[in-house]
Protein backbone atom coordinates (compact mmCIF):
# COMPACT_ATOMS: atom_id res chain seq x y z
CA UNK A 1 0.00 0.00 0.00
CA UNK A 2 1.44 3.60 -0.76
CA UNK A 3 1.54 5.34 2.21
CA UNK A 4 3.19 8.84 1.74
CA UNK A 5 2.83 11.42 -0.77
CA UNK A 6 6.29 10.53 -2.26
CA UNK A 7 5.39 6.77 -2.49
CA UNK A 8 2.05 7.90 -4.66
CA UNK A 9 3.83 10.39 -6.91
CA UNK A 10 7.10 7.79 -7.99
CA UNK A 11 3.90 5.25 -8.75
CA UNK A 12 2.12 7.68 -10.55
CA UNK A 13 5.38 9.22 -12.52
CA UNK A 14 6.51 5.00 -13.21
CA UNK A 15 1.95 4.27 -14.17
CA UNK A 16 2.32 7.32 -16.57
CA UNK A 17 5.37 6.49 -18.32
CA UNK A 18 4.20 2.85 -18.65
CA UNK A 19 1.06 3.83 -20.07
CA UNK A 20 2.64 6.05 -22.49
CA UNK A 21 4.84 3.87 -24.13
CA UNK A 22 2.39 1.15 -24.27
CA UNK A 23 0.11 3.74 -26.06
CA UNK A 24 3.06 4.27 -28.69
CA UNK A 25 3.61 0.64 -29.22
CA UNK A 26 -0.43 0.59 -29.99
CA UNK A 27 -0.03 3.08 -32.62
CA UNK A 28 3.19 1.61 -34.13
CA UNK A 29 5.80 4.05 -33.08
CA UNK A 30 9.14 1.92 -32.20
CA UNK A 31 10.94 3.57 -29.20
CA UNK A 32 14.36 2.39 -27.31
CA UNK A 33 13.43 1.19 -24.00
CA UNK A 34 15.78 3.45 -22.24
CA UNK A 35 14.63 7.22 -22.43
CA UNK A 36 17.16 10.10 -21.72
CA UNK A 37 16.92 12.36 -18.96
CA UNK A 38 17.10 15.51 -20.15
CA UNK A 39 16.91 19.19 -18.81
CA UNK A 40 15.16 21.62 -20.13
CA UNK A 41 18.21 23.57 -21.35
CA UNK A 42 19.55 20.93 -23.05
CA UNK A 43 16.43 20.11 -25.18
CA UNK A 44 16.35 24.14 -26.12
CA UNK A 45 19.45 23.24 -26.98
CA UNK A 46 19.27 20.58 -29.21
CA UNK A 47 16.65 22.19 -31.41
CA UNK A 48 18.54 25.63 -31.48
CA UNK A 49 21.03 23.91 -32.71
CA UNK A 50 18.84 22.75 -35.71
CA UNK A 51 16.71 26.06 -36.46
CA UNK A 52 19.99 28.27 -37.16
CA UNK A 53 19.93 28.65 -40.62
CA UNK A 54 23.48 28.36 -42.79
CA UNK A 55 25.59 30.32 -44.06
């Protein structure tokens, strides 16, 4: 049984993430089974990266 409020929300994060990639393999979409951890800085990063246009 969860008990505390920390307990519930690592359940809840692990249900989600489940759910989600059981939802892609529904559709089709392939994914690796291990998923980067990213921050938020680094995935504005990424994509900055790829909108700079060339010289």
């Amino acid at each position: 049984m969860l008990r505390t409020t920390e307990q519930k929300r690592k359940y809840i994060q692990a249900t989600r993430s489940q759910n989600y990639q059981a939802s892609l393999k529904l559709e089709g979409i392939t994914t690796t089974a291990q998923t980067t951890q990213q921050s938020k800085a680094e995935i504005l990063q990424k994509y900055k990266k790829y909108s700079q246009p060339e010289s």
